[in-house]
Structure formats: C-alpha cells, structure tokens
Protein backbone atom coordinates (compact mmCIF):
# COMPACT_ATOMS: atom_id res chain seq x y z
CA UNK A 1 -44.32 53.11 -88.01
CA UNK A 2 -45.65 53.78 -84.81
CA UNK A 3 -45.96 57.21 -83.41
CA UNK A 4 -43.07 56.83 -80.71
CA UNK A 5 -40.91 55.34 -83.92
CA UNK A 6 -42.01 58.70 -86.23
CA UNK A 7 -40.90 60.81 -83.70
CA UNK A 8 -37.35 59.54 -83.21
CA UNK A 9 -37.14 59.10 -86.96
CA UNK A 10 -37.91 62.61 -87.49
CA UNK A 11 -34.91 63.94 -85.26
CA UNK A 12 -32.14 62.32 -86.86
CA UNK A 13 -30.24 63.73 -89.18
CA UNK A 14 -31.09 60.78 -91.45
CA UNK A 15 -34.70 62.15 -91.95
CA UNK A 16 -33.44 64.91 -92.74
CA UNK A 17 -31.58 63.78 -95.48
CA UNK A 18 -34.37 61.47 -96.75
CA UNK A 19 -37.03 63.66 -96.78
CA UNK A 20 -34.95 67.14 -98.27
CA UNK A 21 -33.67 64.50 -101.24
CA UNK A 22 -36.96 63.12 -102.27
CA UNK A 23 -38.16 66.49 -102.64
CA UNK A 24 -34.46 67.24 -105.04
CA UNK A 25 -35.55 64.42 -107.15
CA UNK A 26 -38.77 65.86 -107.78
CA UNK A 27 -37.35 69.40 -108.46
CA UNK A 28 -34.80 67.37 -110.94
CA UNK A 29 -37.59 66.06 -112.75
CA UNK A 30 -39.37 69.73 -112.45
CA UNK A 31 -42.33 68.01 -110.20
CA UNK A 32 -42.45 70.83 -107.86
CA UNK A 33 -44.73 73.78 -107.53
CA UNK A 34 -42.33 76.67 -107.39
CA UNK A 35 -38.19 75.61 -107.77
CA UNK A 36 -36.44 73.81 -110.74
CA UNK A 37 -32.46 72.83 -110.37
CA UNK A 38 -30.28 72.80 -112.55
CA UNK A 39 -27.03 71.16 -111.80
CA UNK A 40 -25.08 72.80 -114.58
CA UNK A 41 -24.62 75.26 -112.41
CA UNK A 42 -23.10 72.95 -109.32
CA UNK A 43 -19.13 73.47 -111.07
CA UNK A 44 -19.46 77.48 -111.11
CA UNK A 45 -21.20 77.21 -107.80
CA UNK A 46 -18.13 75.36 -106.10
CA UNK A 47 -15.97 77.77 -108.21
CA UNK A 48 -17.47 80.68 -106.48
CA UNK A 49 -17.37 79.12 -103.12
CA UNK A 50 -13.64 78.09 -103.26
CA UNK A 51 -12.17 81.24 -104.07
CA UNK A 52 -14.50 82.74 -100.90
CA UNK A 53 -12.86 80.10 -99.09
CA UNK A 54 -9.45 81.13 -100.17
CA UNK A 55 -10.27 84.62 -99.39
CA UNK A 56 -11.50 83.84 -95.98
CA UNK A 57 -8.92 81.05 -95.19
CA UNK A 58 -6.05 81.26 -97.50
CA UNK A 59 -4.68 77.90 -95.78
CA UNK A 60 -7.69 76.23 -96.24
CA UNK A 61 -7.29 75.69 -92.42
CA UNK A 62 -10.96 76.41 -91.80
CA UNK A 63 -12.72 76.03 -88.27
CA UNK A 64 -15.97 74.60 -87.51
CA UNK A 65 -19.37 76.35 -88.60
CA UNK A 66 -20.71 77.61 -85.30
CA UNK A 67 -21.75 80.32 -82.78
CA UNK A 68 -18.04 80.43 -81.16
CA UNK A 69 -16.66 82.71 -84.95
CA UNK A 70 -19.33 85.25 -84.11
CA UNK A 71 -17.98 86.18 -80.59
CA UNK A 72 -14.85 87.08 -82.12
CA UNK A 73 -16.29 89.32 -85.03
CA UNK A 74 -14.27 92.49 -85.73
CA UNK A 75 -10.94 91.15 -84.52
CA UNK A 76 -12.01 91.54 -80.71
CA UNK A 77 -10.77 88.29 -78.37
CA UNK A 78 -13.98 88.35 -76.28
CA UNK A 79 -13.58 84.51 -76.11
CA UNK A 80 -10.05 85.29 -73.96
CA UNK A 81 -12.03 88.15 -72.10
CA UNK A 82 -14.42 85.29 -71.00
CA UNK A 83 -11.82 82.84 -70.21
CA UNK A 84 -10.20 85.55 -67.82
CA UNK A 85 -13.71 85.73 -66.11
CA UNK A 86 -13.85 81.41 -65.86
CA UNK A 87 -10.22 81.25 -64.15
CA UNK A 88 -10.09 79.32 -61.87
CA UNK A 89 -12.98 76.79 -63.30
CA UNK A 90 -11.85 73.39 -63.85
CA UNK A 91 -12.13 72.18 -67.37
CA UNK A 92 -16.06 70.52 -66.57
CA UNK A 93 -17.12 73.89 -64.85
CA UNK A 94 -15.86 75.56 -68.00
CA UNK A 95 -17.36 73.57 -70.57
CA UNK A 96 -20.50 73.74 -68.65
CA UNK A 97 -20.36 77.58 -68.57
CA UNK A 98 -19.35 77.17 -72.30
CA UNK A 99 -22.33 75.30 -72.78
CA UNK A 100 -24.80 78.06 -71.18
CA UNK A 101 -23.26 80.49 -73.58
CA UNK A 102 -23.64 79.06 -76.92
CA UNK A 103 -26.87 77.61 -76.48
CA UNK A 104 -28.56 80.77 -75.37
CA UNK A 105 -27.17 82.71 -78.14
CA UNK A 106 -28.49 80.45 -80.83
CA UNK A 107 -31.43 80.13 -79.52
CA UNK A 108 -31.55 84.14 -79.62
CA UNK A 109 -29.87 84.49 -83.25
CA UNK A 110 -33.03 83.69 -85.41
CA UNK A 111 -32.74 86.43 -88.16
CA UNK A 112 -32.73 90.17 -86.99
CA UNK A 113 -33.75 92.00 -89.52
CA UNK A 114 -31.94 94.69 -92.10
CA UNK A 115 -32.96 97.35 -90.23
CA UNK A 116 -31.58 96.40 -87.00
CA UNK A 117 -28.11 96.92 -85.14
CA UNK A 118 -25.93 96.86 -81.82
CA UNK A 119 -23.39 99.41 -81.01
CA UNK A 120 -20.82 97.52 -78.68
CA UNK A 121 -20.26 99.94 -75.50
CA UNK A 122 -16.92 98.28 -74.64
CA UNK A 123 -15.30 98.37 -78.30
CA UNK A 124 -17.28 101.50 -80.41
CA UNK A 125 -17.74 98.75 -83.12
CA UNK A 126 -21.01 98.28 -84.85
CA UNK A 127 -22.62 95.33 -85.65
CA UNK A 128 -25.59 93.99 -87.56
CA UNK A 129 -26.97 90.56 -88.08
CA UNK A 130 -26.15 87.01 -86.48
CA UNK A 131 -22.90 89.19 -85.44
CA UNK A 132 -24.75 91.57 -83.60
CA UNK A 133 -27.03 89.11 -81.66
CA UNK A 134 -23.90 86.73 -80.98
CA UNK A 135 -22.40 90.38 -79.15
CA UNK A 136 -25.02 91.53 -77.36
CA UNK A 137 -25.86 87.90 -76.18
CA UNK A 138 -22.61 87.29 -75.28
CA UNK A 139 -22.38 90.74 -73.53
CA UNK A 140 -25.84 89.96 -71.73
CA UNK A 141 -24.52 87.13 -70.86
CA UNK A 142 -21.18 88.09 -69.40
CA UNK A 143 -23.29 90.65 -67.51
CA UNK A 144 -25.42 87.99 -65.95
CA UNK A 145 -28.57 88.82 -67.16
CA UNK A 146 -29.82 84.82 -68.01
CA UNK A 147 -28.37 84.19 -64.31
CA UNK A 148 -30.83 84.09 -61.15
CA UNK A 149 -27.49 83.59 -58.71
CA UNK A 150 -26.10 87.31 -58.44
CA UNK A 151 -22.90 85.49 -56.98
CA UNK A 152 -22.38 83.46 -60.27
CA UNK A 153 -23.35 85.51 -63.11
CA UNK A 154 -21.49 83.45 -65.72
CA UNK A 155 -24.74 81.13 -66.21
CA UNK A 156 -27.67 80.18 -67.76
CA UNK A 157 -30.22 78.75 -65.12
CA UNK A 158 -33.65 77.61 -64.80
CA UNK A 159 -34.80 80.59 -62.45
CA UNK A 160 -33.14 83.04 -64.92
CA UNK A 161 -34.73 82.57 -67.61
CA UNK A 162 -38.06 81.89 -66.72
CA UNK A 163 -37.70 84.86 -64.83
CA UNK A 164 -36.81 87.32 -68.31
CA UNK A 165 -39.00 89.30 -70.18
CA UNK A 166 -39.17 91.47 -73.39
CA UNK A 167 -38.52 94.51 -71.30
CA UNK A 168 -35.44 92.88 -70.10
CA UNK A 169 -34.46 91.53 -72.82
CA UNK A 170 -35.04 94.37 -75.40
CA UNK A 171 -32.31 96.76 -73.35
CA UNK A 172 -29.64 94.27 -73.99
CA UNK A 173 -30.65 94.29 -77.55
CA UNK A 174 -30.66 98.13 -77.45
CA UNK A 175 -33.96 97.39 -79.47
CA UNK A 176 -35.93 100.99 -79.75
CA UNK A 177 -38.39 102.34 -81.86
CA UNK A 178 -36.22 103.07 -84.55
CA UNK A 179 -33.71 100.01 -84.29
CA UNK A 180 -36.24 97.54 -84.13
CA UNK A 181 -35.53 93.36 -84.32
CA UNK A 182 -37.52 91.24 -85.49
CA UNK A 183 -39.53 88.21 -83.20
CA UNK A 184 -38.28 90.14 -79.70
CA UNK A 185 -41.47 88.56 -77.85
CA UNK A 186 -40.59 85.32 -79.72
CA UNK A 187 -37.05 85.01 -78.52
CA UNK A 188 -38.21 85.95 -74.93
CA UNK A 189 -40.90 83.15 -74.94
CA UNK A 190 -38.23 80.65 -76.15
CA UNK A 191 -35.69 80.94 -73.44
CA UNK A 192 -38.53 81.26 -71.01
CA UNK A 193 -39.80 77.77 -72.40
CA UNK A 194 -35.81 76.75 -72.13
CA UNK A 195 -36.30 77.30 -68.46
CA UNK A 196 -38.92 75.37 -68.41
CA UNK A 197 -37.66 72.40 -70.44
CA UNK A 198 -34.81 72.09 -67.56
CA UNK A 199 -37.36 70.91 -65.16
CA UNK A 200 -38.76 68.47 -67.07
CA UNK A 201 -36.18 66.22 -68.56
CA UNK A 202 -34.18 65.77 -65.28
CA UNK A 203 -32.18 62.79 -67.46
CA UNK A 204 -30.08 65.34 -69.53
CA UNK A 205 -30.01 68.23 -67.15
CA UNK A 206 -29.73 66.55 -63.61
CA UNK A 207 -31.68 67.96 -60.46
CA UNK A 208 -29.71 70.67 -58.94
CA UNK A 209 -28.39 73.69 -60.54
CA UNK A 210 -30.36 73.23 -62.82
CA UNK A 211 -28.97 74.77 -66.50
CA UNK A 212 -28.66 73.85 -70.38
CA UNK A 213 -25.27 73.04 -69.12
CA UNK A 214 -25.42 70.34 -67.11
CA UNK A 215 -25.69 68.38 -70.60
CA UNK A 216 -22.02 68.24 -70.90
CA UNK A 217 -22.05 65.52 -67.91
CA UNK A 218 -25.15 63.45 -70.09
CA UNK A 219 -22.75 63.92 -72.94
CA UNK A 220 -20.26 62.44 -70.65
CA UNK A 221 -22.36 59.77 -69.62
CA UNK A 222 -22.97 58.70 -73.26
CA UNK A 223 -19.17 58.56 -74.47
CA UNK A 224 -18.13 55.08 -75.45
CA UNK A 225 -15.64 55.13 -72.09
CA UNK A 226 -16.93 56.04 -68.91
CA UNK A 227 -15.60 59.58 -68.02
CA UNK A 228 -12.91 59.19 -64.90
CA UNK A 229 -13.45 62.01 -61.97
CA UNK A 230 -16.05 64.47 -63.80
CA UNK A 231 -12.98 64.67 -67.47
CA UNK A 232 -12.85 62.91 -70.50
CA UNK A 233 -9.71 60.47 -71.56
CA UNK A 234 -8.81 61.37 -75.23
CA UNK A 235 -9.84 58.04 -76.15
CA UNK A 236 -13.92 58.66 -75.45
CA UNK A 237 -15.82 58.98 -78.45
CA UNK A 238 -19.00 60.61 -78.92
CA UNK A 239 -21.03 60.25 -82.01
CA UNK A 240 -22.40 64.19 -83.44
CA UNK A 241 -25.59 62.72 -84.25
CA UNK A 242 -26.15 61.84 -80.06
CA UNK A 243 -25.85 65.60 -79.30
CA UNK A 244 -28.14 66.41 -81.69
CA UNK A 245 -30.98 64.15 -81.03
CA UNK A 246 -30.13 64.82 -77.19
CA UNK A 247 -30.96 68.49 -77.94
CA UNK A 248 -33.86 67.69 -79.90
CA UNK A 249 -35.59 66.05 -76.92
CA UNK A 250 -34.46 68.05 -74.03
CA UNK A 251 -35.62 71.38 -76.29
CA UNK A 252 -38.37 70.00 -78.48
CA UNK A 253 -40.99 71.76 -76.01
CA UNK A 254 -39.44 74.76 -76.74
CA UNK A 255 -41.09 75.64 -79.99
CA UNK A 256 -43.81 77.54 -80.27
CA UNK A 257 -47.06 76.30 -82.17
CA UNK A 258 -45.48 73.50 -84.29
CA UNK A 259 -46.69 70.58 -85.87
CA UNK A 260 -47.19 67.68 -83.39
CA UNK A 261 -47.07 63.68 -83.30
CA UNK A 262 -49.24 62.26 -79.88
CA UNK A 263 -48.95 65.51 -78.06
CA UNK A 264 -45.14 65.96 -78.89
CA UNK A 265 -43.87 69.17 -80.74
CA UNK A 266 -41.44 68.42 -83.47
CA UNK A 267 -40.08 71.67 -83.17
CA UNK A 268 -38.57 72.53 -87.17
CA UNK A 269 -40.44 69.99 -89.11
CA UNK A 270 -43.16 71.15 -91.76
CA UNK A 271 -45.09 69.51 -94.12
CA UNK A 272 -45.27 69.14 -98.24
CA UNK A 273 -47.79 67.84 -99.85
CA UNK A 274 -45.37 66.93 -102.89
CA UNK A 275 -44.64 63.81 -100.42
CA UNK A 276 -46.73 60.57 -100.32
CA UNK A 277 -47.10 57.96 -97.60
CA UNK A 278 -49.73 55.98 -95.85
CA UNK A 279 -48.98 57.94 -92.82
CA UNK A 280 -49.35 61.87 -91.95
CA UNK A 281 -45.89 61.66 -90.72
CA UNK A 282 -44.56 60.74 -94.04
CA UNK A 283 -45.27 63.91 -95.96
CA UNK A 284 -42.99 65.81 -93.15
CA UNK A 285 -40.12 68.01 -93.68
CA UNK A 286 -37.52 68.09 -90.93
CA UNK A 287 -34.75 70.54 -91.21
CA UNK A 288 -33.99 71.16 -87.59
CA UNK A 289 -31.89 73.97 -88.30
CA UNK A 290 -31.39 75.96 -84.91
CA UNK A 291 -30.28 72.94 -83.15
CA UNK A 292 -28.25 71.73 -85.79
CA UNK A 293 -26.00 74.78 -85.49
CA UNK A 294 -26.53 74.43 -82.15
CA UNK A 295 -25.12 71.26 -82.25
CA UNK A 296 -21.93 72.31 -84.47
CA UNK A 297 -21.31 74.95 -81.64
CA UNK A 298 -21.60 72.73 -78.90
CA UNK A 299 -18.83 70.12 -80.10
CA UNK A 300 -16.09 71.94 -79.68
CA UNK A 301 -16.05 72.37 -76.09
CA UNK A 302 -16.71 68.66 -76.16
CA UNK A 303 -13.50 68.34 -78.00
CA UNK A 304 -11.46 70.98 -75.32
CA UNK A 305 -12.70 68.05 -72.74
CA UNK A 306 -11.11 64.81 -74.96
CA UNK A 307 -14.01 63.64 -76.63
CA UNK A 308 -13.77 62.89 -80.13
CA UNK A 309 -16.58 63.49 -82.26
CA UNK A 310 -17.59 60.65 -84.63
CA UNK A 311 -19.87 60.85 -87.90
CA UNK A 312 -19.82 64.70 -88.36
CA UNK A 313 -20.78 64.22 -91.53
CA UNK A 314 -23.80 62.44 -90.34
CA UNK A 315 -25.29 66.07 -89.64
CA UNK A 316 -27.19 68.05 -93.05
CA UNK A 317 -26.01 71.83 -94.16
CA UNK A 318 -28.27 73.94 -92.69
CA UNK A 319 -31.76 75.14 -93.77
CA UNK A 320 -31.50 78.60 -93.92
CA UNK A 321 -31.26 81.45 -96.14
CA UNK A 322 -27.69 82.47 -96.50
CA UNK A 323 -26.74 78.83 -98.27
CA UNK A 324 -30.33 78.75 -99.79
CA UNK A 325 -29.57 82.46 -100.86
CA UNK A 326 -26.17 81.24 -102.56
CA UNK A 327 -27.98 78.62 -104.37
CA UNK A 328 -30.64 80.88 -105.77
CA UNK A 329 -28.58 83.60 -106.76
CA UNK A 330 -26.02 81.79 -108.68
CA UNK A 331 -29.12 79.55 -110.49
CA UNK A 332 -28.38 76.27 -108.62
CA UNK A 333 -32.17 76.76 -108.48
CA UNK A 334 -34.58 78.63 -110.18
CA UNK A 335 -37.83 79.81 -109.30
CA UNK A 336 -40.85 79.12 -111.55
CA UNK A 337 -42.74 82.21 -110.56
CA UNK A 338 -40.84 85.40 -110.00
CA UNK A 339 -43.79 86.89 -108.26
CA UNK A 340 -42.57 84.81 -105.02
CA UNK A 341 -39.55 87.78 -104.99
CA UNK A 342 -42.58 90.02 -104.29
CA UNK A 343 -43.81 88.77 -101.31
CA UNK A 344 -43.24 87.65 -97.62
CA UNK A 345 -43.63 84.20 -97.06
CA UNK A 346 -43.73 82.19 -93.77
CA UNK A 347 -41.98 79.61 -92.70
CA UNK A 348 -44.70 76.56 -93.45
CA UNK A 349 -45.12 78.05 -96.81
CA UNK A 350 -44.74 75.21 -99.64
CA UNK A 351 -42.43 77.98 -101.21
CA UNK A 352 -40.32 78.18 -97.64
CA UNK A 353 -40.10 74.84 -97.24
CA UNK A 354 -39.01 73.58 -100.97
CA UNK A 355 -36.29 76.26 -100.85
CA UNK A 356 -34.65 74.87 -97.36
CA UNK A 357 -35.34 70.96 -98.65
CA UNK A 358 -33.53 71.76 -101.98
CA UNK A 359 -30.86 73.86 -100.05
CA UNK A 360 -30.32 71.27 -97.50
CA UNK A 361 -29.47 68.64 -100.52
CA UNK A 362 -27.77 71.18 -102.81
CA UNK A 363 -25.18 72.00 -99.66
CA UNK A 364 -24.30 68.32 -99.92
CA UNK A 365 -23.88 68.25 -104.01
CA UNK A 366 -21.58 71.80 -103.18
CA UNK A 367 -19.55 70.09 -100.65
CA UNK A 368 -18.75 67.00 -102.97
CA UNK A 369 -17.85 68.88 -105.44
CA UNK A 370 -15.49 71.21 -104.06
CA UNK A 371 -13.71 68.07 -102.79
CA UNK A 372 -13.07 67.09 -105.86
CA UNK A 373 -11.90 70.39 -107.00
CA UNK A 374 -9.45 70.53 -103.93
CA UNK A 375 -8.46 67.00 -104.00
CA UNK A 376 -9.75 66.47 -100.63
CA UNK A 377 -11.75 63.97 -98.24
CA UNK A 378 -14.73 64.39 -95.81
CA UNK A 379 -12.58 63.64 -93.49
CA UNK A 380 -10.53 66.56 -94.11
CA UNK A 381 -13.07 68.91 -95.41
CA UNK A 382 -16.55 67.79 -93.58
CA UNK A 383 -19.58 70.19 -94.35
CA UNK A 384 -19.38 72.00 -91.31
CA UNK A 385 -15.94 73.54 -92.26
CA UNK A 386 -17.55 74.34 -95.94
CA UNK A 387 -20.73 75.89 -94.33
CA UNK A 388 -17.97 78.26 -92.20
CA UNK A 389 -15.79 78.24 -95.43
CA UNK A 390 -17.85 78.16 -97.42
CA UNK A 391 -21.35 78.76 -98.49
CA UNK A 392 -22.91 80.78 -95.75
CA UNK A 393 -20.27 83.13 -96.21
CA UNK A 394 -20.73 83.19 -99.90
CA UNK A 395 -24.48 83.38 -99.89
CA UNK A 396 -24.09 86.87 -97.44
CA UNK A 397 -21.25 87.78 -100.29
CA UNK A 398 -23.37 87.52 -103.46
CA UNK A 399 -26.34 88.68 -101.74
CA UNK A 400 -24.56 91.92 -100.74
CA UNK A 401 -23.69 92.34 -104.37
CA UNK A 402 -26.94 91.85 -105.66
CA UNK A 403 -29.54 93.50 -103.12
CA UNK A 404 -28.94 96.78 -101.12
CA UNK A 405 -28.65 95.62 -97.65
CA UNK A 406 -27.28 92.09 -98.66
CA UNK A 407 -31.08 90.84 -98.01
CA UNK A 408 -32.20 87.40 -99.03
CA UNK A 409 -33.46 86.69 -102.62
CA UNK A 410 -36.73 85.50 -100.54
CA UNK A 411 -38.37 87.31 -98.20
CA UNK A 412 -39.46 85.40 -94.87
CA UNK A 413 -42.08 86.73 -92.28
CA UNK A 414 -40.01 85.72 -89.14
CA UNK A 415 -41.33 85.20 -85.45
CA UNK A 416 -37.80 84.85 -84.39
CA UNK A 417 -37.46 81.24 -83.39
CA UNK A 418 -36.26 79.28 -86.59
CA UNK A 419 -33.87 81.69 -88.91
C-alpha cells in the first residue's frame, strides 16, 4: 500500500475490525504476551448483559449508545431546556447547534477520574464520571463559554475555542485542589486544536461561521439525494461509516503526539508488535474510539433531519474500559500476569492495547450472542443499542460490585484525550 492508501485504510471501521481480530486469534491460540480468552464464558457473559438490559429497558426498546443519554442523567429534561433556548431555529440551524454540542462534550469526556465530581447549581444533583462531564459541558455550553459571538451563545466556533484556556475551562469543571480531573490541560489543548482544525479543512466546515457544525451541511452534501432548500427528504441515505471517516479527517490534527504516516496524525491508532507485515503500517492498532462515539452521537440529529443511516453495524464496539472491564471481570479474558492489576499503564502499552483489540472483537462475539438468546436481528438489535443496553452499562455494574469506587480492573495513566 501506499502511504495515502494506509492512511484511509486505517480510518475505517474495517481496519478496525481486521486488525482487533487478528490479535483475538492470537489470544485464542494463547500467542499473546499478557490476555488469554476463553469463550466458555461468552453464554454467561450475554446472560449477565441481558438481564442488565432488561433492568435498564424492560421493553427492550433501547436507544442509541451516545452522548445525547448523558444530558438527561438523573431524570432532568435538559435536552427540552435546550430546545426552549433553539426556538425559533429551523430544523438545519438546530441540528447544527446540535452538532456543536455533542461534539464538544465528547471530545471533553475522556475519563475523569474516581476522585472527581460536579455539583449541578440548577438541580442540587451530584454527578461523577462521563455523567458529570456530559453536565457541566452541556451547562458550559448553554452558558456560552465555547462561543466567541456574545449575541449567539448556543455555539461552538473557531474564535471560541482557540480562545479557552485551563483557567477557563477548570471553573466550569468546578475542578479545585481537592476535586481534581484528570488530563484538564489535555482537554483544553484539544478543543483549542478543534479550533484550529476548522480553518484548515474548509471542505467539511465551509468558510464563514466557521464551527464543528457546519458538518451537518457536508453530511448533507454526501446523502445519496441532493438535500432540497438547506432539509433532508426522508428518502436520503447516509452511510455511518461516511460520518465517521469525515470526522476522522476533519479532527485527525487534533491529537496530541500520536503515531504518524507522511506527516499525518492517526489520532487513536497504536502499534503491536504481535502483528507482522512488510510495512510499518501493518503492525497498527486502530480503535478510534472518541470519534466513534462521537459518531453514534452525531447520527441522531442526522436522523431528526430525514436522513437514514445505512451500515450501522459497519461501526466496532468501542475500545474502552467499561466493555473491556465487563469482559475481564466476568473471565471473557484473563490476564496472564496479575501483577498488571498493580500498576498504571498508558495508553500505547502492549497491555493497553491487547485489552481494547480483544474488547473491540469480544463486543462483537457479545452482541451475536445475545441475538440469539433474544431471537433477534442486527437490524433490530445493532451494537450500538447493546453498547447503551448493554455492556457499558454492565461493565460500570460489575465493576461497582467488585472494586470500591466501581474503578476499572486496569488501571490507565490518562492525559485526557482518548478514554
């Protein structure tokens, strides 16, 4: 391959795939250096994660796996409090504003830490975790704080975010000395680089106004129908795997200090050297996990426009350590050195990246399984509805149970900008 043909095959979900099984049939044929599976345990796994499902969704009527659930954590309807602030918006202007929400409070949600919270001024409530970033981002961000336009506060824009720093930033957190959160500088460089990024790739984000939003008209642009007066007809299809290589171009220069192919960052792509291949590029991990969630929480205001997502199931699980959790706490995989339990790992750690190859490949085994249990088709239970089910929720449940804190079986040294 060629480097410009490594680089697109490294942001599709395909590679993903690819790369995440070849390292599952090593670990089946206990050729790794530090996990072993064994698939005896996929039945009781899908067991486990069908009754959460039940408990969580009694209908089995079970929504997409994205950032829109956490803005409605503890029974509050922020989303309505935000759609009383966009009357008057038509449905494009919305989705745009939609757009600027959820893709600034992924990029902020890499892991916060067990010792970190946010008390919600409006509702008293407390929250900790991805909950309490997807609050106070969506607080922030309802308070204008990513917007440079004082008369428009309801946006993400280039000025705004170049424009924030850690000592802007770390108020909305309510980040202090003794409620600290992990990566704070790292977040703050991110959407600074986000800011950035807009400038450059004037083909998904336009000229003017320049914010992460203006993707919904690309998106537009790509649908198999040409979009009529700025909406979509409910005939336009787009395919899932289009929004996420779109975001993995237009954000790729986000990243900080990643592996690179001619000058290019690859943003969430690591190596193993368990993998063979003439080229470098073929002993690379891809997992893309931010902007695969990022991706799940970006279709549905795709689908409030008309657009009908093809191939969902083209997109992986997700790489990170609630599902990977789940599958090493209920001995899906097994760890051939308990020492690793010990100590803080980072990310490009052979250890790290085994665990969210085999988890990425395990989620699919999980999600076929529990099909079959329920009787059911992709179609009408695709992965993203048993990640939101489903297995992240089950890998916070049966870490709560296990560990004080609910903390992951592994522990990762995070700079804030991939879990």
């Amino acid at each position: 391959m060629t480097n410009d043909q490594t680089l697109a095959y490294l942001r599709t979900p395909t590679a993903i795939r690819e790369r995440c099984d070849r390292l599952f049939t090593l670990a089946c044929a206990d050729e790794l250096a530090y996990f072993c599976c064994d698939l005896s345990q996929l039945n009781p796994v899908a067991d486990y994660v069908i009754q959460v499902m039940r408990d969580e969704y009694p209908d089995l009527n079970i929504p997409f796996h994205s950032r829109w659930r956490h803005f409605e954590v503890g029974n509050v309807p922020r989303l309505e409090e935000l759609n009383r602030l966009l009357a008057g918006l038509t449905p494009l202007q919305k989705a745009q504003t939609q757009f600027d929400l959820a893709i600034v409070s992924v990029l902020l949600d890499a892991g916060a830490g067990a010792d970190w919270h946010y008390g919600e001024p409006e509702t008293g409530l407390v929250f900790q975790r991805s909950e309490g970033l997807a609050v106070a981002s969506f607080r922030m961000f309802c308070q204008g704080a990513f917007s440079s336009n004082p008369d428009y506060p309801w946006q993400a824009d280039a000025k705004g975010l170049q424009n924030l720093t850690t000592e802007k930033l770390a108020p909305g957190f309510q980040v202090t000395s003794v409620n600290p959160l992990l990566g704070l500088e790292g977040r703050v460089e991110l959407l600074q680089r986000l800011g950035q990024s807009l400038y450059t790739f004037p083909r998904l984000f336009g000229t003017e106004n320049l914010r992460p939003g203006n993707l919904v008209n690309y998106f537009l642009s790509q649908s198999t129908e040409k979009a009529i007066n700025s909406t979509a007809a409910p005939s336009q299809k787009l395919p899932a795997s289009t929004v996420l290589t779109t975001l993995l171009e237009g954000l790729g220069e986000i990243w900080p200090g990643r592996l690179a192919i001619a000058g290019v960052n690859l943003g969430d792509v690591w190596f193993h050297s368990a993998l063979e291949g003439d080229n470098l590029g073929d002993r690379y991990v891809p997992f893309h996990k931010l902007s695969q969630w990022l991706t799940y929480s970006l279709l549905e205001p795709l689908q409030e426009l008309g657009l009908e997502i093809t191939g969902l199931d083209e997109l992986t699980g997700l790489a990170e350590y609630r599902n990977g959790g789940l599958c090493l706490d209920l001995g899906l995989l097994t760890l051939k050195d308990r020492d690793i339990l010990q100590q803080q790992h980072v990310p490009s750690s052979g250890v790290i990246v085994e665990w969210r190859a085999l988890t990425v490949s395990l989620l699919d085994r999980i999600a076929a399984t529990i099909r079959q249990q329920l009787n059911l088709t992709a179609t009408q239970l695709p992965l993203v509805k048993v990640l939101q089910g489903g297995t992240w929720t089950a890998g916070r449940r049966i870490a709560a149970h296990l560990r004080a804190g609910g903390i992951p079986p592994i522990q990762i040294k995070s700079d804030g900008t991939v879990f």
